[in-house]
Protein backbone atom coordinates (compact mmCIF):
# COMPACT_ATOMS: atom_id res chain seq x y z
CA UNK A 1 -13.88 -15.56 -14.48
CA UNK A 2 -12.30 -18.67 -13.25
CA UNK A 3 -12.47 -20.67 -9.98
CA UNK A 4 -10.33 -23.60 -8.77
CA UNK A 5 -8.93 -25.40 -5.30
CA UNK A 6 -4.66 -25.35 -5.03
CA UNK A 7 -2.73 -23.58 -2.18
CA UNK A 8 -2.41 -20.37 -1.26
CA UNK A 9 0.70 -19.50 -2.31
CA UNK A 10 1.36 -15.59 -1.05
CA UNK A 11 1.15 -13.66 2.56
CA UNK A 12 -0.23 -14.54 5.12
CA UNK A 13 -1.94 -17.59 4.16
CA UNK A 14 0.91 -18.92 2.45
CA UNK A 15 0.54 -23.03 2.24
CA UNK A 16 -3.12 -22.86 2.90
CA UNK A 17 -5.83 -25.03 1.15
CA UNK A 18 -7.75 -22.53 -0.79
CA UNK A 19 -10.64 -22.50 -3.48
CA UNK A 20 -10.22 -19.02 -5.49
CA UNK A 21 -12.92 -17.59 -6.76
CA UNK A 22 -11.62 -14.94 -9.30
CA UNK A 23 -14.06 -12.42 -10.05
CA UNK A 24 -14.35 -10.79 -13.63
CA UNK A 25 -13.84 -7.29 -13.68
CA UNK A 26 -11.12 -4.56 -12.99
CA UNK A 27 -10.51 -0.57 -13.77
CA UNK A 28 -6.83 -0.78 -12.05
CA UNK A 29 -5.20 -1.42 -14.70
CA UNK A 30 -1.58 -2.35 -13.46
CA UNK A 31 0.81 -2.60 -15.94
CA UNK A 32 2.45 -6.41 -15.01
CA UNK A 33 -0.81 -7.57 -13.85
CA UNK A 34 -0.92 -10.76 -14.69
CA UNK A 35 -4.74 -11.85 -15.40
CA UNK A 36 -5.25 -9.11 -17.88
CA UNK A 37 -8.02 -11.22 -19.03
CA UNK A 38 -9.92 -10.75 -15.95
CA UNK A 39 -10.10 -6.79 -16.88
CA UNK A 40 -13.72 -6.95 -19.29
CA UNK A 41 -16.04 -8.16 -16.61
CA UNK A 42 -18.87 -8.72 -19.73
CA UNK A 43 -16.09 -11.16 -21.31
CA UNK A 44 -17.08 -13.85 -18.50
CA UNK A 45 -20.31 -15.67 -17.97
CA UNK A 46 -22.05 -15.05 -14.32
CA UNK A 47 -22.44 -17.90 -12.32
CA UNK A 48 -25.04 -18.59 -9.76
CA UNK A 49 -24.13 -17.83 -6.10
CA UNK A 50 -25.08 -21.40 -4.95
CA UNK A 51 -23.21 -22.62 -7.67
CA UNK A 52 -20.53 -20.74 -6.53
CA UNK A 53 -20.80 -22.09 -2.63
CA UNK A 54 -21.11 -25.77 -4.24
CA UNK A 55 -17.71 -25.68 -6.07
CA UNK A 56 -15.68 -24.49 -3.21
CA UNK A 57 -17.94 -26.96 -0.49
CA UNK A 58 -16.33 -29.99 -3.19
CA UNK A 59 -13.31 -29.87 -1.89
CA UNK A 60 -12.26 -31.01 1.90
CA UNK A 61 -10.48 -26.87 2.21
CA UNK A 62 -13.36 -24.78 3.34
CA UNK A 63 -10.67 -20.97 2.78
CA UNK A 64 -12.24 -19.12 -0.01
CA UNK A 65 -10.32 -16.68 -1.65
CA UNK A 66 -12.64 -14.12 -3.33
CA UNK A 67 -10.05 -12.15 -6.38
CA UNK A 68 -10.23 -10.63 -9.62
CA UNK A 69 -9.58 -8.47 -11.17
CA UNK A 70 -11.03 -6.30 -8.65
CA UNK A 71 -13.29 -8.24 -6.76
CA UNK A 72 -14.64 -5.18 -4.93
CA UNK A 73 -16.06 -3.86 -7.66
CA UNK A 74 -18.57 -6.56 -7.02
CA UNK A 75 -21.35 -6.02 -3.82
CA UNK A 76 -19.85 -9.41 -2.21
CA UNK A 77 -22.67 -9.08 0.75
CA UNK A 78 -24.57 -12.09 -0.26
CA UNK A 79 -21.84 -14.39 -1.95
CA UNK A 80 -20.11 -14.20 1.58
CA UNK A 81 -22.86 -14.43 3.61
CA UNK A 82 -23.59 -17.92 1.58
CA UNK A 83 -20.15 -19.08 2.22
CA UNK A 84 -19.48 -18.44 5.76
CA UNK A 85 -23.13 -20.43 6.32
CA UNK A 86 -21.69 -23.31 4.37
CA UNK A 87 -19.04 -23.07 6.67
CA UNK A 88 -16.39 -21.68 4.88
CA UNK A 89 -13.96 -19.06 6.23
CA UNK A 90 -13.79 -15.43 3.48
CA UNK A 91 -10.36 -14.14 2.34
CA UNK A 92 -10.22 -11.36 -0.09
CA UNK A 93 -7.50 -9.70 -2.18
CA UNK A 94 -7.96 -6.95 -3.07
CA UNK A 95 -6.48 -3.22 -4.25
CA UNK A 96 -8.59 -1.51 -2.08
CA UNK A 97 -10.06 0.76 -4.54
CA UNK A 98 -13.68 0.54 -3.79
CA UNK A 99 -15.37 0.39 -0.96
CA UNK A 100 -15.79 -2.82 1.40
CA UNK A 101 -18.63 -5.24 1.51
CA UNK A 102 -19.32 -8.53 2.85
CA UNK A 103 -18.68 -10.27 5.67
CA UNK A 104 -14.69 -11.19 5.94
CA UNK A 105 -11.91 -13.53 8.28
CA UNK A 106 -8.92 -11.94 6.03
CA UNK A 107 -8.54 -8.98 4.66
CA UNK A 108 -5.41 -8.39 2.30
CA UNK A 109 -5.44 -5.43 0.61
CA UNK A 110 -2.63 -4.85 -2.05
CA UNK A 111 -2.63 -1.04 -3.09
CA UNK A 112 -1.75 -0.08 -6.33
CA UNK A 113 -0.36 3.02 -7.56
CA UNK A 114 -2.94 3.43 -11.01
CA UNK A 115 -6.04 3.50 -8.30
CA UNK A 116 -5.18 4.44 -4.71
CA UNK A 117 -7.13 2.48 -1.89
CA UNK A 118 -9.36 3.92 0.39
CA UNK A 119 -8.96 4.99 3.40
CA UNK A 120 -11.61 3.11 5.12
CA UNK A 121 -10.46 -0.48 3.71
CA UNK A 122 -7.26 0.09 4.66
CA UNK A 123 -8.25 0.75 8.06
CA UNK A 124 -9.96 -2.52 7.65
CA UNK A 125 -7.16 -4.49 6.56
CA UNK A 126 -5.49 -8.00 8.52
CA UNK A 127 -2.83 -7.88 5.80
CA UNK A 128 -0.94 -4.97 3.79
CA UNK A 129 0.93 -7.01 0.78
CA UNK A 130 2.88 -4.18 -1.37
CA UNK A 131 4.19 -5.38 -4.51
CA UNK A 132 7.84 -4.29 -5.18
CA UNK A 133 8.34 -3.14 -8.74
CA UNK A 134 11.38 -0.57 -7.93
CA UNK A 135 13.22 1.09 -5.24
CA UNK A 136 10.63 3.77 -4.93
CA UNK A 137 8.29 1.37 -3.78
CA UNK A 138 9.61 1.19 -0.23
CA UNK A 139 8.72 4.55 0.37
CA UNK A 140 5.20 3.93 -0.84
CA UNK A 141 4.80 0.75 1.39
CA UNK A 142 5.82 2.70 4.41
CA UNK A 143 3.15 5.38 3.22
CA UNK A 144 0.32 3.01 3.03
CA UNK A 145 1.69 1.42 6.26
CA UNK A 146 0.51 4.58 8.68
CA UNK A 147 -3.21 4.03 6.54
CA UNK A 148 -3.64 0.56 8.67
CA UNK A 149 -4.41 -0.67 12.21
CA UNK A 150 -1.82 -1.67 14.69
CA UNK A 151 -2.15 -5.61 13.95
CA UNK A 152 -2.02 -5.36 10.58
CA UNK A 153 0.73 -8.19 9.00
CA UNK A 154 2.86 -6.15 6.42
CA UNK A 155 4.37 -7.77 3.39
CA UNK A 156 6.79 -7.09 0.51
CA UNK A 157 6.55 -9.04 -2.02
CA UNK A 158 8.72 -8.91 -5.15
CA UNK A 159 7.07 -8.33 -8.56
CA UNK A 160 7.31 -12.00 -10.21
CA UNK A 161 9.51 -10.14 -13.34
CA UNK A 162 11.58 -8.10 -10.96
CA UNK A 163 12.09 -10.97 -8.44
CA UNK A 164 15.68 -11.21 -9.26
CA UNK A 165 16.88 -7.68 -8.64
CA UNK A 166 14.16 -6.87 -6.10
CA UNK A 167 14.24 -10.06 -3.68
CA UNK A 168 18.06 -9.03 -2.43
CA UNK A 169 16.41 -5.29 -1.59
CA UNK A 170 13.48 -6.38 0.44
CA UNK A 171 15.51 -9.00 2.18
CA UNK A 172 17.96 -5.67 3.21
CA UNK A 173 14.84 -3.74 4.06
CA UNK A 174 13.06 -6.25 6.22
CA UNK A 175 16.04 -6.99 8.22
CA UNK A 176 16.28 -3.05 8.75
CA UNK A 177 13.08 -2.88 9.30
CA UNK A 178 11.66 -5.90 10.75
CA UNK A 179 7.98 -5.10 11.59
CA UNK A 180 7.35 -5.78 7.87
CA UNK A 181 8.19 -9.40 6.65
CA UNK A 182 8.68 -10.93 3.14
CA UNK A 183 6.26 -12.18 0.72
CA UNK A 184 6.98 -14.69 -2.01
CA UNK A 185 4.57 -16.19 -5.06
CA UNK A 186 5.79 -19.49 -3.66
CA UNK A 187 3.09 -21.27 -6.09
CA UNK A 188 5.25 -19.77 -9.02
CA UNK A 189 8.21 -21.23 -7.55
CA UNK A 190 6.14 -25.08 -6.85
CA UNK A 191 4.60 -24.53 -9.97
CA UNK A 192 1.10 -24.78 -8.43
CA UNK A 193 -1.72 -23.32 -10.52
């Protein structure tokens, strides 16, 4: 759908040189998503894998971010496998919804509650990011929280329209409960596309 180099500006690789390959494509449907336009994977042209691997090996960050949509919806074997031999490291977003493939440094899954992960990518997972809508949503972090492996970094992250009311919450819940930590869309903030 899009692809372009900026910082990462959310979890665990906040601050991180990044090119982001977004991926057309997505059955989620969350209601404040907010690259709806990414949904109708036939509304965006394919591009070449090798042109793919050139765009992000332009720029001196070799991090690429593989997103959507729902960029597991995609078999990512080969477009990984042609980035990690260019040297580049493989982060992924994702919701979890479909099953894994490729070959991955960073998993972060964000679950959402339209299209519940798997169990099996959870289990997989280097970073659990829930997105904090309401109240109800702690509950549902801690649920997906027993889903993932003992290193696992867990994040709460305020939903960019919420951030106001929810921000003071997950500040109060990570300080009760401090194996999770907080998440902010700090390229929102810096205005960073």
């Amino acid at each position: 759908m899009e692809h372009f180099y900026t910082i990462q500006g959310e979890g665990y690789n906040t601050g991180r040189a990044a090119y982001f390959l977004r991926l057309g494509g997505c059955d989620v449907g969350c209601v404040w998503c907010d690259v709806k336009e990414s949904w109708d994977a036939e509304a965006h042209p394919r591009v070449a894998i090798a042109d793919m691997v050139a765009a992000v090996t332009s720029y001196p960050g070799r991090n690429a971010v593989i997103t959507g949509g729902e960029p597991l919806m995609h078999d990512l074997t080969q477009l990984t496998g042609a980035l990690k031999e260019a040297g580049c490291q493989t982060w992924i977003e994702t919701s979890g919804a479909y099953p894994l493939s490729g070959h991955w440094d960073w998993i972060c899954v964000s679950p959402k509650k339209f299209k519940a992960p798997l169990p099996q990518v959870l289990a997989e997972a280097n970073e659990l990011k829930v997105v904090v809508f309401n109240k109800s949503d702690f509950k549902w972090a801690e649920e997906h929280a027993t889903q993932v492996g003992s290193n696992c970094r867990l994040y709460l992250q305020p939903e960019w329209s919420k951030e106001a009311a929810m921000t003071p919450l997950i500040i109060d819940y990570v300080k009760a409960n401090p194996r999770w930590q907080v998440s902010l869309q700090t390229h929102k903030y810096l205005d960073i596309p």
